[in-house]
N, C-alpha and C. Protein backbone atom coordinates (compact mmCIF):
# COMPACT_ATOMS: atom_id res chain seq x y z
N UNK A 1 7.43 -9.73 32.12
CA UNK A 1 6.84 -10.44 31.00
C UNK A 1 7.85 -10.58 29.88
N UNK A 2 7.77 -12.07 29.16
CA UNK A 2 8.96 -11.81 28.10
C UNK A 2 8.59 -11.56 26.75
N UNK A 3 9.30 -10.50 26.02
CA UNK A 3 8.46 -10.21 25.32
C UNK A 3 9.46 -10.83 23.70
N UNK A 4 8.46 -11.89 22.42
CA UNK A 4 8.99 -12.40 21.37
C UNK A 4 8.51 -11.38 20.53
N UNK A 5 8.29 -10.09 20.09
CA UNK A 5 8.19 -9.32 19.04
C UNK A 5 9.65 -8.56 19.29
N UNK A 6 9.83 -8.01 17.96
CA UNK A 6 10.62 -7.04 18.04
C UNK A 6 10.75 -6.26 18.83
N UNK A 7 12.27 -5.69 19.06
CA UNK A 7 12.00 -4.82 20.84
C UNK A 7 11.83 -3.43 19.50
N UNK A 8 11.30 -2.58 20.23
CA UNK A 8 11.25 -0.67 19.83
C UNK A 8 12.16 -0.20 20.37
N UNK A 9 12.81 0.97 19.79
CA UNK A 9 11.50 1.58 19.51
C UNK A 9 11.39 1.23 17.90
N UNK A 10 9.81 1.54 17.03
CA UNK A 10 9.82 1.39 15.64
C UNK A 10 9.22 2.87 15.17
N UNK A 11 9.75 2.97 13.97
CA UNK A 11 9.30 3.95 13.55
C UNK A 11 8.70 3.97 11.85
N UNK A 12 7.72 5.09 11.70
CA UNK A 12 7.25 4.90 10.53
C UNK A 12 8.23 5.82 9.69
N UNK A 13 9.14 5.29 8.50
CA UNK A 13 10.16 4.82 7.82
C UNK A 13 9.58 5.67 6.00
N UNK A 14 8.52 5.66 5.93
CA UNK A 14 8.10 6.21 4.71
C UNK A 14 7.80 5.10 3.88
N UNK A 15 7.87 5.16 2.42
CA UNK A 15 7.56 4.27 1.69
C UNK A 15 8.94 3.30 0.96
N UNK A 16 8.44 2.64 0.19
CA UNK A 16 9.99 2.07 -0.30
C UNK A 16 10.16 1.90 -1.59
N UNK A 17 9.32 3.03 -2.10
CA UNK A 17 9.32 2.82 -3.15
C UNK A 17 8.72 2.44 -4.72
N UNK A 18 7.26 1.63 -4.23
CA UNK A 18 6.68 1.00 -4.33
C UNK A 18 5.37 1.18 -3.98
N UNK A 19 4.91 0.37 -3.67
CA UNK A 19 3.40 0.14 -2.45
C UNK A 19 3.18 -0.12 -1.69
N UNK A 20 4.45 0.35 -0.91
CA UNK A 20 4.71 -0.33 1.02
C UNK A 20 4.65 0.62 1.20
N UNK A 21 4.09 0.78 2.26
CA UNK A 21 4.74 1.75 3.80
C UNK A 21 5.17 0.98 4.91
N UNK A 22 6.43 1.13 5.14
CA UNK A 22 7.40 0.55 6.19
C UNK A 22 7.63 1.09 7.38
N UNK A 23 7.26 0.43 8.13
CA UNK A 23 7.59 0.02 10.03
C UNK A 23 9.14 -0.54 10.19
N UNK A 24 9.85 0.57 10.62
CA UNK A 24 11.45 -0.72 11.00
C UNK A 24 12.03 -0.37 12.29
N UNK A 25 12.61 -1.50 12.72
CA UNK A 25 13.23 -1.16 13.97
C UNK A 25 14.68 -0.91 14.13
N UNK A 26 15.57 -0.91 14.40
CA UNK A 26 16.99 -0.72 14.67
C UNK A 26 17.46 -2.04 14.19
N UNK A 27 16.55 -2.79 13.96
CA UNK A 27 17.78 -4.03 13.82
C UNK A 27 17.04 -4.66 12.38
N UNK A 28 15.91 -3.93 11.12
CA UNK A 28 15.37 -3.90 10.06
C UNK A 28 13.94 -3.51 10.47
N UNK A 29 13.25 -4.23 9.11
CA UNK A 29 12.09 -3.77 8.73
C UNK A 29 10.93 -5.38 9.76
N UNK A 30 9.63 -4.23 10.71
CA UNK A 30 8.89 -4.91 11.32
C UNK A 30 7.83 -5.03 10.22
N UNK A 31 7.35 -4.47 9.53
CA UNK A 31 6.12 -4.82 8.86
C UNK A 31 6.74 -3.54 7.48
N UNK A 32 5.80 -3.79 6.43
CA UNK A 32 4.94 -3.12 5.21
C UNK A 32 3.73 -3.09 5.03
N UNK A 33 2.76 -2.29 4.98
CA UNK A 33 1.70 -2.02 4.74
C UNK A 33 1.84 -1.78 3.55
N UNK A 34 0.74 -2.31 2.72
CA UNK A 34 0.14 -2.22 1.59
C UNK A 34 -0.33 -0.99 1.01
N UNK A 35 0.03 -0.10 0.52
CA UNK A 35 -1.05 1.09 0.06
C UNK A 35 -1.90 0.59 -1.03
N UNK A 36 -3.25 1.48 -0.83
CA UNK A 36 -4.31 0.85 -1.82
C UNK A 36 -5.04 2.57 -2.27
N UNK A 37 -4.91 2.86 -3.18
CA UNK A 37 -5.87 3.94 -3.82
C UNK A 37 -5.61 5.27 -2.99
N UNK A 38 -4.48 5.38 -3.26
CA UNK A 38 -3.46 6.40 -2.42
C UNK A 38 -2.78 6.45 -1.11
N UNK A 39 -3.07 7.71 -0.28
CA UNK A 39 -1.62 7.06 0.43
C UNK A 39 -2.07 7.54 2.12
N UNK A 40 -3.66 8.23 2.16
CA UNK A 40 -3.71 8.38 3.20
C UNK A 40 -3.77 7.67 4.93
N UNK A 41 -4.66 7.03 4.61
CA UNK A 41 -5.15 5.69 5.74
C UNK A 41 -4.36 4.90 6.06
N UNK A 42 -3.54 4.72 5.35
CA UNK A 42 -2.71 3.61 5.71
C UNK A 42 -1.05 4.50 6.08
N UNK A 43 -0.92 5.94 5.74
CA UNK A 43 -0.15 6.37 6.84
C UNK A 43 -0.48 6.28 7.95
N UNK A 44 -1.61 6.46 8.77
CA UNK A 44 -2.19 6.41 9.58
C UNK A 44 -1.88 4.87 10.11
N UNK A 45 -2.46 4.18 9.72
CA UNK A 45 -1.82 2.64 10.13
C UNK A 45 -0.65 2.37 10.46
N UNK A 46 0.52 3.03 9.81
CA UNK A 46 1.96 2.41 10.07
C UNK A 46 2.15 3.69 11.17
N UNK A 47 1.49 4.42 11.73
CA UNK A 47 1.86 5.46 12.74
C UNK A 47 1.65 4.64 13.61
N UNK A 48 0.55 4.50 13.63
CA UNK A 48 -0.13 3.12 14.62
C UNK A 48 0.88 2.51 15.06
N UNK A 49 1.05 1.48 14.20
CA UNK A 49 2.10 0.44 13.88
C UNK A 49 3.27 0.70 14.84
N UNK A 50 4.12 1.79 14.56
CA UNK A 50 5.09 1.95 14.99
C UNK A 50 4.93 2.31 16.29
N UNK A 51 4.05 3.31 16.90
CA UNK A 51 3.94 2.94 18.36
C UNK A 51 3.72 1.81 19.38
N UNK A 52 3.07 1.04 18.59
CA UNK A 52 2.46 -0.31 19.46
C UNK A 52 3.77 -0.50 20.26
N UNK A 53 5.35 -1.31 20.52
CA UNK A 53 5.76 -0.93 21.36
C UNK A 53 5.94 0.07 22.70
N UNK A 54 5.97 1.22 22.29
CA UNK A 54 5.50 2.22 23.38
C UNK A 54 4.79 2.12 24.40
N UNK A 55 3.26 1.66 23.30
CA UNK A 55 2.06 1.48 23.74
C UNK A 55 1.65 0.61 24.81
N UNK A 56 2.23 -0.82 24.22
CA UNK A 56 2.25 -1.56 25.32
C UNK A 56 3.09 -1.10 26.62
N UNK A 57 4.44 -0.75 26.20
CA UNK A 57 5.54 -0.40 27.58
C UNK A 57 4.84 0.44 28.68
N UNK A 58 3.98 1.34 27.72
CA UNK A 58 3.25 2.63 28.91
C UNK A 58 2.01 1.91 29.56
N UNK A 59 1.69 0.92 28.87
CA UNK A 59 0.19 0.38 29.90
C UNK A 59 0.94 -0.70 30.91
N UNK A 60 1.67 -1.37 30.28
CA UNK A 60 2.43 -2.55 31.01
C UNK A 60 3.09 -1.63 33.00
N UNK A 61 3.72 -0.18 32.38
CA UNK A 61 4.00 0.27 33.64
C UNK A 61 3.41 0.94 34.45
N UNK A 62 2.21 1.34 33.94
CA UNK A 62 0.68 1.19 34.51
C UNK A 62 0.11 0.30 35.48
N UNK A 63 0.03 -0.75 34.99
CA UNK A 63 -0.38 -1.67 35.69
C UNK A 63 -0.14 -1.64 37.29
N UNK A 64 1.04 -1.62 38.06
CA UNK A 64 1.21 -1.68 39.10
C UNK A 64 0.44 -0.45 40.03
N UNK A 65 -0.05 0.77 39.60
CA UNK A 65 -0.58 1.72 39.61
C UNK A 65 -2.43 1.51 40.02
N UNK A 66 -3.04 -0.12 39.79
CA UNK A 66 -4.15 0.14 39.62
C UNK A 66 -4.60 -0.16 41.12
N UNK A 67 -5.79 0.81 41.42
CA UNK A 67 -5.81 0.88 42.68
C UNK A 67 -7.15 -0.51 42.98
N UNK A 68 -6.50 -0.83 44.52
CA UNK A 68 -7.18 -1.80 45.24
C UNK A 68 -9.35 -1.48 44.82
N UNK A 69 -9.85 -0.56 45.58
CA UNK A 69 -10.85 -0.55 44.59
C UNK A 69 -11.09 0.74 44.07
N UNK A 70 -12.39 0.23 43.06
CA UNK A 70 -12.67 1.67 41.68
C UNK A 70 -13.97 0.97 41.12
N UNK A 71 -14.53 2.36 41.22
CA UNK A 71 -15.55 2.19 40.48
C UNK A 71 -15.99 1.39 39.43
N UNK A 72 -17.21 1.10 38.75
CA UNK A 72 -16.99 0.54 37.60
C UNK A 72 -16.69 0.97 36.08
N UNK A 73 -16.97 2.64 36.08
CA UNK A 73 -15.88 2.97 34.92
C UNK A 73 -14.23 2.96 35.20
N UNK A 74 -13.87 2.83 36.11
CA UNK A 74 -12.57 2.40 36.73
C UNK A 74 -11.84 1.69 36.32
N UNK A 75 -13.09 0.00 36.45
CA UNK A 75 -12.62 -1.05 36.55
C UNK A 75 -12.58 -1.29 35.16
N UNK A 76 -13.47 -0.75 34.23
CA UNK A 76 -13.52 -0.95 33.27
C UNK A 76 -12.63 -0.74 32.46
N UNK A 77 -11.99 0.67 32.56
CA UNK A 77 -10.80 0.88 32.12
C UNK A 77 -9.72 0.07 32.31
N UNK A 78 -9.23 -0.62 33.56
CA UNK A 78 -8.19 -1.24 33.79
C UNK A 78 -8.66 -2.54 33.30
N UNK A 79 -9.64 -3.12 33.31
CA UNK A 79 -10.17 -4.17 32.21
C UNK A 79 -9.44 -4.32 30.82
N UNK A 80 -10.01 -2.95 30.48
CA UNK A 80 -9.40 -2.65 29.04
C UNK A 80 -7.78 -2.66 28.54
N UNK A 81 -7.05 -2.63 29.89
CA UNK A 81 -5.87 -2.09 30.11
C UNK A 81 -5.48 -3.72 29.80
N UNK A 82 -5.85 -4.62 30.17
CA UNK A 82 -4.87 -5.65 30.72
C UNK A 82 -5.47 -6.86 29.44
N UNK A 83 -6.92 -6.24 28.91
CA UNK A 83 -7.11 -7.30 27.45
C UNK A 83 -6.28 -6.65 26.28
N UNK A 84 -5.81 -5.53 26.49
CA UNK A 84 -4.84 -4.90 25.50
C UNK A 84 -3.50 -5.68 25.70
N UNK A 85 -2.87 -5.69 27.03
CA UNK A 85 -1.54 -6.16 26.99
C UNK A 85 -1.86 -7.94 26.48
N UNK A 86 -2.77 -8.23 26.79
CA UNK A 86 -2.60 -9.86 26.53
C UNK A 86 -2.41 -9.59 25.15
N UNK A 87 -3.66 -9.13 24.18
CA UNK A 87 -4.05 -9.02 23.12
C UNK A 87 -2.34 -8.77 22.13
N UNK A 88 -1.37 -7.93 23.30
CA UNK A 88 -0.52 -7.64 22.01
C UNK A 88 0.80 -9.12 22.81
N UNK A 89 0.37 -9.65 23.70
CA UNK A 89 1.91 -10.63 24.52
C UNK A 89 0.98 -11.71 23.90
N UNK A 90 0.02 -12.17 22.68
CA UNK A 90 -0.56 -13.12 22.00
C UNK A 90 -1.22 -14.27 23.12
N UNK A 91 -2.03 -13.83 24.18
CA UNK A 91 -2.70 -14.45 25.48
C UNK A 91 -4.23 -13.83 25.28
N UNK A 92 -4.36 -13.47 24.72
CA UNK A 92 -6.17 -12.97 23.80
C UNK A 92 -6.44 -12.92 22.46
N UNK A 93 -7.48 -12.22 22.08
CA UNK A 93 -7.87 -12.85 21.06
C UNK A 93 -7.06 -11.92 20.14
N UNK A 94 -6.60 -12.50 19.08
CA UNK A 94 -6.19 -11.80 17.94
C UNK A 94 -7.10 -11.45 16.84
């Protein structure tokens, strides 16, 4: 699959100063989050943030793994597995 986001890994970077919290990759900054009425939740977000690479890489090499048949909490899961990768390769819903 080819992938147009930034390659990872990203990491959460701290603040800048300001009212960002920054996501950057090796080659700059992927996102800023906004802080709003301190500083908790939205660390939490750019943790997020910064794994989503990973995230996808580890389900993406998953995939080949899913077995011929499975139950329907099974299937469901690998359901879930493959509206995630679209969701982040921009082929579902945003």
């Amino acid at each position: 699959m080819k992938h147009t986001h930034t390659p990872g890994p990203w990491a959460d970077t701290g603040h800048d100063g300001k009212d960002n919290l920054i996501v950057e990759s090796e080659t700059g900054s992927v996102c800023a989050v906004w802080r709003v009425n301190g500083y908790g939740c939205q660390v939490a977000d750019t943790r997020l943030i910064s794994a989503a690479p990973d995230l996808l890489e580890a389900l993406q090499m998953l995939m080949p793994q899913e077995p011929r048949e499975a139950d329907s909490y099974d299937r469901a899961m690998w359901e879930n597995a493959r509206a995630a990768i679209a969701k982040a390769m921009g082929k579902g819903e945003a």
